[in-house]
N, C-alpha and C. Protein backbone atom coordinates (compact mmCIF):
# COMPACT_ATOMS: atom_id res chain seq x y z
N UNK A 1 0.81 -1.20 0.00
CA UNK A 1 0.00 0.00 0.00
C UNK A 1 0.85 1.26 0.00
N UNK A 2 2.20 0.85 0.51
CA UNK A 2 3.49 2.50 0.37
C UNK A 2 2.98 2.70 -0.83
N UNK A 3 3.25 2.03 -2.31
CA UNK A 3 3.19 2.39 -3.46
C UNK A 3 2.19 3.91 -3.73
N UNK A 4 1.02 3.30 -3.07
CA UNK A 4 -0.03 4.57 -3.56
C UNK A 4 -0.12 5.34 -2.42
N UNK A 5 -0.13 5.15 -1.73
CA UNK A 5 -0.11 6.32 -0.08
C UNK A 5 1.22 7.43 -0.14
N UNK A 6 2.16 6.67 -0.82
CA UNK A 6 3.43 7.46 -0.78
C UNK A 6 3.15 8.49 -1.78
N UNK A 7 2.61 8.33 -2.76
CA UNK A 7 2.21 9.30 -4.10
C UNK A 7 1.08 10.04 -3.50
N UNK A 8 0.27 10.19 -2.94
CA UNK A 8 -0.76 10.78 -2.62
C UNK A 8 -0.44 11.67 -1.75
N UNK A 9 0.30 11.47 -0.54
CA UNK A 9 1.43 12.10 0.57
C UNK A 9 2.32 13.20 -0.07
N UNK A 10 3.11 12.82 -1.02
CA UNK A 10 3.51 13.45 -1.93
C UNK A 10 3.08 14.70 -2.50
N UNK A 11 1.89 14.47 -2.99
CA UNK A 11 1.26 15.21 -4.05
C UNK A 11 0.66 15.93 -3.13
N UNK A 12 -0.52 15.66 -2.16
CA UNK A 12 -0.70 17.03 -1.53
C UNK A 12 0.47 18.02 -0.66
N UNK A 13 1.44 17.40 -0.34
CA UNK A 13 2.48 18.04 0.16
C UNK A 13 2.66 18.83 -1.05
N UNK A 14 3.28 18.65 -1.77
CA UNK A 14 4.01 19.49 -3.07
C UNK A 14 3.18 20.37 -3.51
N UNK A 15 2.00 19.38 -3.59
CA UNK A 15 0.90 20.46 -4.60
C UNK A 15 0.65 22.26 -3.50
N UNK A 16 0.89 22.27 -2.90
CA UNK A 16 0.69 23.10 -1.60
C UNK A 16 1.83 24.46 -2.02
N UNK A 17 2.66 23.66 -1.87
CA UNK A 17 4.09 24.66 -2.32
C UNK A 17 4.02 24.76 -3.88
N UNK A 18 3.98 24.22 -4.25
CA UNK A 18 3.86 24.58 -6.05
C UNK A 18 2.27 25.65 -6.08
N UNK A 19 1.74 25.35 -5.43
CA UNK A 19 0.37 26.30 -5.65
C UNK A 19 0.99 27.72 -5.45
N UNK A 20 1.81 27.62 -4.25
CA UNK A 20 2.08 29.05 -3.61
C UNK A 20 3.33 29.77 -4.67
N UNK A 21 3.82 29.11 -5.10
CA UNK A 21 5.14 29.40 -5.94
C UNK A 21 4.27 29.75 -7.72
N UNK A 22 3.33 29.46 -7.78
CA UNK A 22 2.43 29.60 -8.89
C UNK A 22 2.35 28.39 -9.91
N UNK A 23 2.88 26.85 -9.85
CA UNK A 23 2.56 26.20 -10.83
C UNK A 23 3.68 25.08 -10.57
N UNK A 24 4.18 24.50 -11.11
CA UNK A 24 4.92 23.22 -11.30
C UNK A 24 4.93 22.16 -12.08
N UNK A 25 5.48 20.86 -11.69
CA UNK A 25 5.44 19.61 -12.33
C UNK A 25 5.32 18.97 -11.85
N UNK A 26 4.95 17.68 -11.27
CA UNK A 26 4.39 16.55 -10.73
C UNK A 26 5.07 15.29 -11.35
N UNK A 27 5.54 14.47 -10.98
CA UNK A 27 5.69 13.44 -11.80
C UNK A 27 5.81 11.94 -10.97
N UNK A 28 5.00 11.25 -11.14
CA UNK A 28 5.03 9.93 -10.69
C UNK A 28 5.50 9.01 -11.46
N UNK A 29 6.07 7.69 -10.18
CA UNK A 29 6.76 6.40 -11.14
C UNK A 29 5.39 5.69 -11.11
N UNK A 30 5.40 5.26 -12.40
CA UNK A 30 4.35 4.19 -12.75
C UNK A 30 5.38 2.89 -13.30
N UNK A 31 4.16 2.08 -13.77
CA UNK A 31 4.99 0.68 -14.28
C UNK A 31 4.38 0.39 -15.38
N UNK A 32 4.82 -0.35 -16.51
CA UNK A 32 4.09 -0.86 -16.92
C UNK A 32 2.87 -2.29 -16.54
N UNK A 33 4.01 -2.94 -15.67
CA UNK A 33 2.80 -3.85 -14.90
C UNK A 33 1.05 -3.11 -14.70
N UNK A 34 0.99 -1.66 -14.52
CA UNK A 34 -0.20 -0.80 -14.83
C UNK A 34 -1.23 -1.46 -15.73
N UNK A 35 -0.38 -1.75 -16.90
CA UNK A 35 -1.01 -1.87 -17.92
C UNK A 35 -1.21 -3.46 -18.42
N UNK A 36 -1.01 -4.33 -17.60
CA UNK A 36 -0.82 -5.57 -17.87
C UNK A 36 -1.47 -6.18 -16.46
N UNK A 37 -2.86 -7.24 -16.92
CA UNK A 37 -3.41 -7.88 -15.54
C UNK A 37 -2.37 -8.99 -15.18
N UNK A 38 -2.03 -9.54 -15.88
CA UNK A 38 -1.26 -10.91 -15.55
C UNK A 38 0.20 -10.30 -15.03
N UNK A 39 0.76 -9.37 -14.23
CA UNK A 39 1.85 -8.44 -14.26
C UNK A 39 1.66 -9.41 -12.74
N UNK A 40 3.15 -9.73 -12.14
CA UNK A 40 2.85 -10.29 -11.04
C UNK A 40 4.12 -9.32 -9.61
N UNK A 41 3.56 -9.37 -8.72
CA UNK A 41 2.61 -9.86 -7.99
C UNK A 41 1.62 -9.04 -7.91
N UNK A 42 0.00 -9.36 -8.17
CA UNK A 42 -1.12 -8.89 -8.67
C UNK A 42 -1.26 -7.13 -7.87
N UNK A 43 -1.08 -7.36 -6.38
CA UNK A 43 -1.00 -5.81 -5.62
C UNK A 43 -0.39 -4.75 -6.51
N UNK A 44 0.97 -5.20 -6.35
CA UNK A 44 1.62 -4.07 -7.22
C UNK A 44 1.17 -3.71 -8.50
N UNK A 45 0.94 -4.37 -9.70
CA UNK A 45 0.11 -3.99 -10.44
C UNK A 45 -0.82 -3.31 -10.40
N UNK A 46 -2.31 -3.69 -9.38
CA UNK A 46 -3.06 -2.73 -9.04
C UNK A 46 -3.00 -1.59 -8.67
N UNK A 47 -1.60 -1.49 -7.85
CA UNK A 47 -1.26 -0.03 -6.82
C UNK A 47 -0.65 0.86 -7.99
N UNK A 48 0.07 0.11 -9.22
CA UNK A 48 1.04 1.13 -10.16
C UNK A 48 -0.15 1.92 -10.97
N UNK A 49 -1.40 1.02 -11.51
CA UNK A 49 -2.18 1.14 -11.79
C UNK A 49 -3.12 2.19 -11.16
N UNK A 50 -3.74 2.62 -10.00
CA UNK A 50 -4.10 3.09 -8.95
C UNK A 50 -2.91 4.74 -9.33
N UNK A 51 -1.73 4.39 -8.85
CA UNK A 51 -1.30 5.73 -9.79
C UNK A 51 -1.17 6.44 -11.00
N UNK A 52 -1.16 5.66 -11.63
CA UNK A 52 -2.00 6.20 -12.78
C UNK A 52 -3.18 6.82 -13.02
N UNK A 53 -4.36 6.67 -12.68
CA UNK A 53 -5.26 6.84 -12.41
C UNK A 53 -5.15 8.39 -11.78
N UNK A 54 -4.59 8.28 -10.25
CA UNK A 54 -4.52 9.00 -9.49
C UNK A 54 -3.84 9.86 -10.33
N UNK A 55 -3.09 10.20 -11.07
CA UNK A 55 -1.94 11.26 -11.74
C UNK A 55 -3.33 12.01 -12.42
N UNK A 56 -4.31 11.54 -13.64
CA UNK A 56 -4.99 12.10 -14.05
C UNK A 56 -6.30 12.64 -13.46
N UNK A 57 -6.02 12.09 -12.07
CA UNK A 57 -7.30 12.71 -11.28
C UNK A 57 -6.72 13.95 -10.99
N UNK A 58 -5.37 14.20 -10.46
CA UNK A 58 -4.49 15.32 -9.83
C UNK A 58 -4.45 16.24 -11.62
N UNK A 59 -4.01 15.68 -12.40
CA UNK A 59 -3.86 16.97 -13.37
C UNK A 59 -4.93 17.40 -13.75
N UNK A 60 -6.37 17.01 -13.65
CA UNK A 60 -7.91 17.64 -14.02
C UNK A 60 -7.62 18.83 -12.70
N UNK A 61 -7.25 18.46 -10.95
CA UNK A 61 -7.58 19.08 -9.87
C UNK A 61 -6.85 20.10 -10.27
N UNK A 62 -5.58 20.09 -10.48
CA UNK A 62 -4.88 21.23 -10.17
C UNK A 62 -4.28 21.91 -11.42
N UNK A 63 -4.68 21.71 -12.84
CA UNK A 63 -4.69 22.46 -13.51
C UNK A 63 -4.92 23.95 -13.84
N UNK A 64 -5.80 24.04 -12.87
CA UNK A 64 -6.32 26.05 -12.69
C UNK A 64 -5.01 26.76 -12.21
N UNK A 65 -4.30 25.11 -10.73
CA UNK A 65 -2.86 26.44 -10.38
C UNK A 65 -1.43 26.54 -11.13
N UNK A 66 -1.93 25.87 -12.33
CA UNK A 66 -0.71 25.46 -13.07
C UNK A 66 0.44 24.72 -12.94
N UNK A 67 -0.44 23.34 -12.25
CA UNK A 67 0.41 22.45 -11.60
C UNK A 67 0.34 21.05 -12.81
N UNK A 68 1.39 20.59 -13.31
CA UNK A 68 1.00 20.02 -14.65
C UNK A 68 1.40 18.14 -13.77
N UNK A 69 0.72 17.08 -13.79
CA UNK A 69 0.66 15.98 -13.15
C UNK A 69 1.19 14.73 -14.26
N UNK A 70 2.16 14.17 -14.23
CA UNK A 70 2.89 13.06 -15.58
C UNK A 70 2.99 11.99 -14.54
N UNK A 71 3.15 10.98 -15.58
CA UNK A 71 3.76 9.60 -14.57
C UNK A 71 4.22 9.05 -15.71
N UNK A 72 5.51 8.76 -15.70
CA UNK A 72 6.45 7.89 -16.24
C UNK A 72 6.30 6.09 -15.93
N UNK A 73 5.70 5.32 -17.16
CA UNK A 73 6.01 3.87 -16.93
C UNK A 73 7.27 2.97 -17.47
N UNK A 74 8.47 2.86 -16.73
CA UNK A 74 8.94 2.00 -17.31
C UNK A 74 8.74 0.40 -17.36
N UNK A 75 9.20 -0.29 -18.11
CA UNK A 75 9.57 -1.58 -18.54
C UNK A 75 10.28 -2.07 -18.11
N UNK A 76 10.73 -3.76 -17.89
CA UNK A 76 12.05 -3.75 -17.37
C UNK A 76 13.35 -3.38 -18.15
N UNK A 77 13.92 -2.47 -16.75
CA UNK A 77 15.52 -2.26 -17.13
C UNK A 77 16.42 -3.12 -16.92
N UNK A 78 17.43 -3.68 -17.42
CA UNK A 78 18.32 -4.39 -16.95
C UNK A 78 19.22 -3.35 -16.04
N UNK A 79 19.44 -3.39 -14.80
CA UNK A 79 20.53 -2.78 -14.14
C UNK A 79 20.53 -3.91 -12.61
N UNK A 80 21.59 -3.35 -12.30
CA UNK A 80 22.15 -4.05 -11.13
C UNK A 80 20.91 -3.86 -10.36
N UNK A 81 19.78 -2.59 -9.94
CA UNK A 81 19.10 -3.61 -9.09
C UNK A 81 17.92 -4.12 -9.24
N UNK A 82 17.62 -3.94 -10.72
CA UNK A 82 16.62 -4.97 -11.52
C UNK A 82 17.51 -6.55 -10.52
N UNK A 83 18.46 -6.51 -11.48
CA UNK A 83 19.40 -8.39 -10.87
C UNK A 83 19.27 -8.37 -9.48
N UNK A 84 19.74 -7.48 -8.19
CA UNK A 84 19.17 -7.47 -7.46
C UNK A 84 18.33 -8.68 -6.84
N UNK A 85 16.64 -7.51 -7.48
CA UNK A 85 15.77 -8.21 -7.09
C UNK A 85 15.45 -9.76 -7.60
N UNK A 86 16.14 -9.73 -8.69
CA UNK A 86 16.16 -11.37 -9.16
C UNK A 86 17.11 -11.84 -8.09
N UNK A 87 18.03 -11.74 -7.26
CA UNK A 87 18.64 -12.71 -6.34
C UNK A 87 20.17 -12.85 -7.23
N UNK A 88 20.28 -11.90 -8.03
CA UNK A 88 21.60 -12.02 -8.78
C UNK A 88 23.05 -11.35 -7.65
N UNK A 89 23.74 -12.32 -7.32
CA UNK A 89 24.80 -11.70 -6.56
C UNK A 89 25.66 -11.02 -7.51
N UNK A 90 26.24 -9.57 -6.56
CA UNK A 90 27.05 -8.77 -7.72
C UNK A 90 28.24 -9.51 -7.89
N UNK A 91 29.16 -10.19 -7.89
CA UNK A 91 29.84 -11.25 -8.84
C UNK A 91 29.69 -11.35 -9.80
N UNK A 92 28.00 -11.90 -10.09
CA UNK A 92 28.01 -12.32 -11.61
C UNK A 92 27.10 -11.31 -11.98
N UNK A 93 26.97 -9.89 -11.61
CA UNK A 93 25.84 -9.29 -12.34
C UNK A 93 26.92 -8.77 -13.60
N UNK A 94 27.67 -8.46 -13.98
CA UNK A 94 28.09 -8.04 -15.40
C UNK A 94 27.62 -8.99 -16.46
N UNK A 95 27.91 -10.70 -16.10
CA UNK A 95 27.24 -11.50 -17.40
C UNK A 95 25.93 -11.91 -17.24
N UNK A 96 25.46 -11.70 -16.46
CA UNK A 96 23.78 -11.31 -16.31
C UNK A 96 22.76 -10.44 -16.92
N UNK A 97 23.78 -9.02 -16.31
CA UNK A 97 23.39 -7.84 -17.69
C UNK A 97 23.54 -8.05 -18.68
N UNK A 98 24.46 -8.40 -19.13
CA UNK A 98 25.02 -9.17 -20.85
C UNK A 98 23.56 -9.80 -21.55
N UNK A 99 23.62 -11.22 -20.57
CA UNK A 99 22.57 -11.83 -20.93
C UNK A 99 21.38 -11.32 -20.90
N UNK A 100 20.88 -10.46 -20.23
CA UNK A 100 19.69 -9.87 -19.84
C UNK A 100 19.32 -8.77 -21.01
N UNK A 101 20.16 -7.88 -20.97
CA UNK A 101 20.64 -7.14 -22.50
C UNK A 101 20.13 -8.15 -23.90
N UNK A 102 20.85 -8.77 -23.99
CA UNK A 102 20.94 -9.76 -24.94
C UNK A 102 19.25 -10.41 -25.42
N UNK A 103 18.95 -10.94 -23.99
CA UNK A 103 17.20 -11.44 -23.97
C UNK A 103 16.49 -10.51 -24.66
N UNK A 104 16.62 -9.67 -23.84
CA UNK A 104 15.42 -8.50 -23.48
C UNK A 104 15.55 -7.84 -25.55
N UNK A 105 16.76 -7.56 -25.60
CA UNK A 105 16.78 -6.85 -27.28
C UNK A 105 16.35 -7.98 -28.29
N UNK A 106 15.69 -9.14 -28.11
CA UNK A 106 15.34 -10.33 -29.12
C UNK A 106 13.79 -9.85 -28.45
N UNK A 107 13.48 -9.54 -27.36
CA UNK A 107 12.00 -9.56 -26.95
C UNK A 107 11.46 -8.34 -27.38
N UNK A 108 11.85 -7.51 -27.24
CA UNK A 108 11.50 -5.70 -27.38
C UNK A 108 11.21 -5.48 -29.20
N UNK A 109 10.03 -5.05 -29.61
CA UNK A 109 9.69 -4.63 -30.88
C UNK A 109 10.98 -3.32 -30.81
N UNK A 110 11.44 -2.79 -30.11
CA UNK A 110 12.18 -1.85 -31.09
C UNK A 110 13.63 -2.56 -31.42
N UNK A 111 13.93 -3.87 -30.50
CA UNK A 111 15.04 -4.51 -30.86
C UNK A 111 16.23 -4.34 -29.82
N UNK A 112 16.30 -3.85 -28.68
CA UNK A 112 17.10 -3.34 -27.70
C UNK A 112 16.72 -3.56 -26.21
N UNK A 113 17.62 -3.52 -25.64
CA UNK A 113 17.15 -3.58 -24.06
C UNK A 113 17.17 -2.00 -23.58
N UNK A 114 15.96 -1.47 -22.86
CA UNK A 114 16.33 -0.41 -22.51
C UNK A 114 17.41 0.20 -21.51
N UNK A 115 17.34 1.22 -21.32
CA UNK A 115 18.71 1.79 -20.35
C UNK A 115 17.68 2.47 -19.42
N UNK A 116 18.52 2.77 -18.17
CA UNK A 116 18.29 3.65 -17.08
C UNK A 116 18.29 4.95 -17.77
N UNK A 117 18.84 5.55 -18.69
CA UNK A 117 19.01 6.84 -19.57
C UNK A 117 17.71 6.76 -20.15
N UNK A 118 17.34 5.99 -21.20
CA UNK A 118 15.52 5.91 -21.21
C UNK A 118 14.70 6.89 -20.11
N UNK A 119 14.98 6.04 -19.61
CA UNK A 119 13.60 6.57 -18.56
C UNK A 119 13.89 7.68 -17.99
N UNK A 120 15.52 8.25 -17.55
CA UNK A 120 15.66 9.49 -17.35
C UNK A 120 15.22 10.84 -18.84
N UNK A 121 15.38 10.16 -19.54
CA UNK A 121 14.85 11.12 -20.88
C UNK A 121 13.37 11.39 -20.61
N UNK A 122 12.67 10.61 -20.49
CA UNK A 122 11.19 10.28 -20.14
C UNK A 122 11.10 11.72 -19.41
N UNK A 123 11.60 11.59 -17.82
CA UNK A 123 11.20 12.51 -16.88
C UNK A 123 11.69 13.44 -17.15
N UNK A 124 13.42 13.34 -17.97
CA UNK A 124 13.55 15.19 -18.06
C UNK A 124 12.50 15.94 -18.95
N UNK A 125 12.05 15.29 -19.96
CA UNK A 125 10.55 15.91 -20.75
C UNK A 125 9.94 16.13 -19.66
N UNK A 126 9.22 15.42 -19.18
CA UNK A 126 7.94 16.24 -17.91
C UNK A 126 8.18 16.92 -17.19
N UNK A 127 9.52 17.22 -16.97
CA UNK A 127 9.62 18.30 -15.84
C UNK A 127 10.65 19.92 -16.12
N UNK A 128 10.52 19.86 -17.93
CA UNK A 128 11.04 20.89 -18.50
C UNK A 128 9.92 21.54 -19.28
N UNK A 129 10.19 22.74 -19.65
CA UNK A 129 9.10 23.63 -20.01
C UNK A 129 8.66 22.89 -22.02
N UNK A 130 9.26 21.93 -22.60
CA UNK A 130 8.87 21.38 -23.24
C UNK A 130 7.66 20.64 -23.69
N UNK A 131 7.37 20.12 -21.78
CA UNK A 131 6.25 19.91 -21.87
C UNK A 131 5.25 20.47 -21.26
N UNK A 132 5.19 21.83 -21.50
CA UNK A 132 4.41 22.90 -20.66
C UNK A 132 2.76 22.40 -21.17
N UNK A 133 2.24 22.21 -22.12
CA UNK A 133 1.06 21.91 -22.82
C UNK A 133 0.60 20.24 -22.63
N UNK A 134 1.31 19.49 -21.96
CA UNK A 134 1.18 18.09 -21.35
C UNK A 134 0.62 17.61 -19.54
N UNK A 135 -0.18 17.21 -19.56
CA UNK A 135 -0.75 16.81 -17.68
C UNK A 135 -1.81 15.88 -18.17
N UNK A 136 -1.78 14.85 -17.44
CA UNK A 136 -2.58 13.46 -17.04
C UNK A 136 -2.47 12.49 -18.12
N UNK A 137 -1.18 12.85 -18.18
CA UNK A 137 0.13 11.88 -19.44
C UNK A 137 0.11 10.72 -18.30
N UNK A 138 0.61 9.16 -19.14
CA UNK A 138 1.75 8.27 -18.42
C UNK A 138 2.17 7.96 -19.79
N UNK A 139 3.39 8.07 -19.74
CA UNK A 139 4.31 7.48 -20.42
C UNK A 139 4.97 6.61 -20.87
N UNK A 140 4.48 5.32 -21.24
CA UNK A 140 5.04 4.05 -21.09
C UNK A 140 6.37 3.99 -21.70
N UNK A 141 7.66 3.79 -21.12
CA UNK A 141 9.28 3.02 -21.77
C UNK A 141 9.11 1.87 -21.81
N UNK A 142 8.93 1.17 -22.54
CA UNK A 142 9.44 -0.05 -22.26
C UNK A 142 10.21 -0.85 -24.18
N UNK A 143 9.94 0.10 -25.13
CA UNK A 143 10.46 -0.38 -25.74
C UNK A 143 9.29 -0.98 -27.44
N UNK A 144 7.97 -0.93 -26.84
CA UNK A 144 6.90 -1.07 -27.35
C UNK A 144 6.31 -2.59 -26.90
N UNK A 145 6.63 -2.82 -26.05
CA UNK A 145 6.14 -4.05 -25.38
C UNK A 145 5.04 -4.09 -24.82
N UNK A 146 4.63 -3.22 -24.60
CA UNK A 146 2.71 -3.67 -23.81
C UNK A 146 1.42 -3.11 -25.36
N UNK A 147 2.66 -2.91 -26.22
CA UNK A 147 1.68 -2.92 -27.54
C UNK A 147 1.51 -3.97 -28.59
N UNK A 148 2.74 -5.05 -27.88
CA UNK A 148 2.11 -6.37 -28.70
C UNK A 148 3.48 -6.98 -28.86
N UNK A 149 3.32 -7.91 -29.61
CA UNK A 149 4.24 -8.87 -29.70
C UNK A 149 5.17 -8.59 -31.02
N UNK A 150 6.58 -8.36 -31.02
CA UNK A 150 7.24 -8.16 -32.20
C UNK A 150 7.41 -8.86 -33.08
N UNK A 151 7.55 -9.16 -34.06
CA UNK A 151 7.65 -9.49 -35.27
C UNK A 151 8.26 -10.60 -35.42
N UNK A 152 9.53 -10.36 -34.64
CA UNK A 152 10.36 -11.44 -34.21
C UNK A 152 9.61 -12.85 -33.20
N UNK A 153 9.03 -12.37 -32.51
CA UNK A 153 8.34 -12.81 -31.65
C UNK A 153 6.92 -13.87 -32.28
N UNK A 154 6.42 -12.73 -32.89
CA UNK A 154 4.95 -13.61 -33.71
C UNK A 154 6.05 -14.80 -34.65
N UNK A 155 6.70 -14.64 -35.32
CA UNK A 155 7.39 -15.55 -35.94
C UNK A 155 7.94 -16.76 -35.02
N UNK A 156 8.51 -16.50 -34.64
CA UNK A 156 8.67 -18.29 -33.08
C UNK A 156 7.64 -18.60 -32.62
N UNK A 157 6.62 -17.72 -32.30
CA UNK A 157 5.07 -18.53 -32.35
C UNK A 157 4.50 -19.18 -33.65
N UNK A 158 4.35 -18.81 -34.26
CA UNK A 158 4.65 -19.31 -35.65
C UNK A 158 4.95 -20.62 -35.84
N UNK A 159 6.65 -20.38 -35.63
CA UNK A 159 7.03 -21.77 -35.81
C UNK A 159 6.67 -22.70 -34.95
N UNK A 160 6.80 -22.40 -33.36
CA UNK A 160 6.36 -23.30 -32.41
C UNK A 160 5.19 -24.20 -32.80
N UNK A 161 3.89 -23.41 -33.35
CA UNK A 161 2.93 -23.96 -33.37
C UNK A 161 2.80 -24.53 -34.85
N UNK A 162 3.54 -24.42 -35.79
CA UNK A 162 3.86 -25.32 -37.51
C UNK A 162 4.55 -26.79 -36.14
N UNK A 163 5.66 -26.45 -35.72
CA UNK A 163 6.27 -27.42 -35.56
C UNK A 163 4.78 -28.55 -34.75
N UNK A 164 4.33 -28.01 -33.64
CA UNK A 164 3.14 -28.98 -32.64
C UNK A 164 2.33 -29.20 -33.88
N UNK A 165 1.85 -28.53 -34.74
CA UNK A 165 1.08 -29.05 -35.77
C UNK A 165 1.13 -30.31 -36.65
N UNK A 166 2.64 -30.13 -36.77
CA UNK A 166 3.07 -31.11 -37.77
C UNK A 166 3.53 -32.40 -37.20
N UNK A 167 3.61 -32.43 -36.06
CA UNK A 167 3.56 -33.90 -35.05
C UNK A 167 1.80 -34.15 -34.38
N UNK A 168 1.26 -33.92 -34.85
CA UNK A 168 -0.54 -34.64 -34.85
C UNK A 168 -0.73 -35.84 -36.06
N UNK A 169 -0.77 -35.72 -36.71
CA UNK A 169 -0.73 -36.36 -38.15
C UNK A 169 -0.13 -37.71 -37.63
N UNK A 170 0.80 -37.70 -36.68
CA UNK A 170 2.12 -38.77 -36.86
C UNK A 170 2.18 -40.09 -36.10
């Protein structure tokens, strides 16, 4: 429950001082798990989700004081504490990242694993006057992955299922 209590805590705190200062930026971490039911473990999903939500409830509220409300979703990153939370001891996190790198750019429609720089690009947009004309945005990074399956991807399904096909017959 931190997930969404912490953003809400947040936001009326800030929103308070940004009111008085005349306007601001807002920006919450979202996930893509948001956008995906089968995203596990099911809470967190709901709660990333739940901020989302909450971001576009806050940029309808406080639009009059020129308080502009974004939430950034990334995807997974490969970094040390992505591995981390997989239980990767730092020893072997360099050929982990490798591999993880490696996975992730065969899975991703744009062909790459994203970076921690990604997603910092993401937020420096929302919180520069670039995106002065932007509020009750989320942003998904991940590479184009919660928009479907790449190309690469539909093709090994593909084959998977020629290959199970062609052992029925037999």
């Amino acid at each position: 429950m931190a997930i969404f209590g912490s953003v809400v805590l947040m936001t009326k705190h800030v929103a308070a001082v940004m009111q008085a200062q005349g306007g601001g930026s807002i920006l919450n971490n979202g996930s893509t798990a948001a956008h995906r039911a089968n995203s596990s473990p099911s809470l967190y999903s709901a709660l990333k989700a739940a901020v989302c939500h909450f971001t576009r409830c806050m940029a309808l509220e406080l639009a009059d004081h020129g308080i502009r409300v974004n939430t950034v979703s990334p995807g997974a990153i490969p970094t040390p504490i992505f591995l981390q939370s997989l239980g990767i001891q730092p020893a072997h996190q360099d050929r982990a990242l490798a591999a993880l790198q490696s996975a992730f750019a065969k899975a991703m429609p744009i062909g790459r694993a994203g970076t921690g720089d990604d997603i910092a690009a993401a937020a420096v947009f929302f919180a520069s006057d670039e995106s002065s004309y932007v509020t009750g945005q989320d942003l998904v990074v991940d590479g184009g992955l919660t928009a479907g399956l790449s190309n690469a991807a539909k093709r090994g399904q593909a084959e998977m299922m020629r290959t199970v096909l062609a052992n029925i017959g037999k």
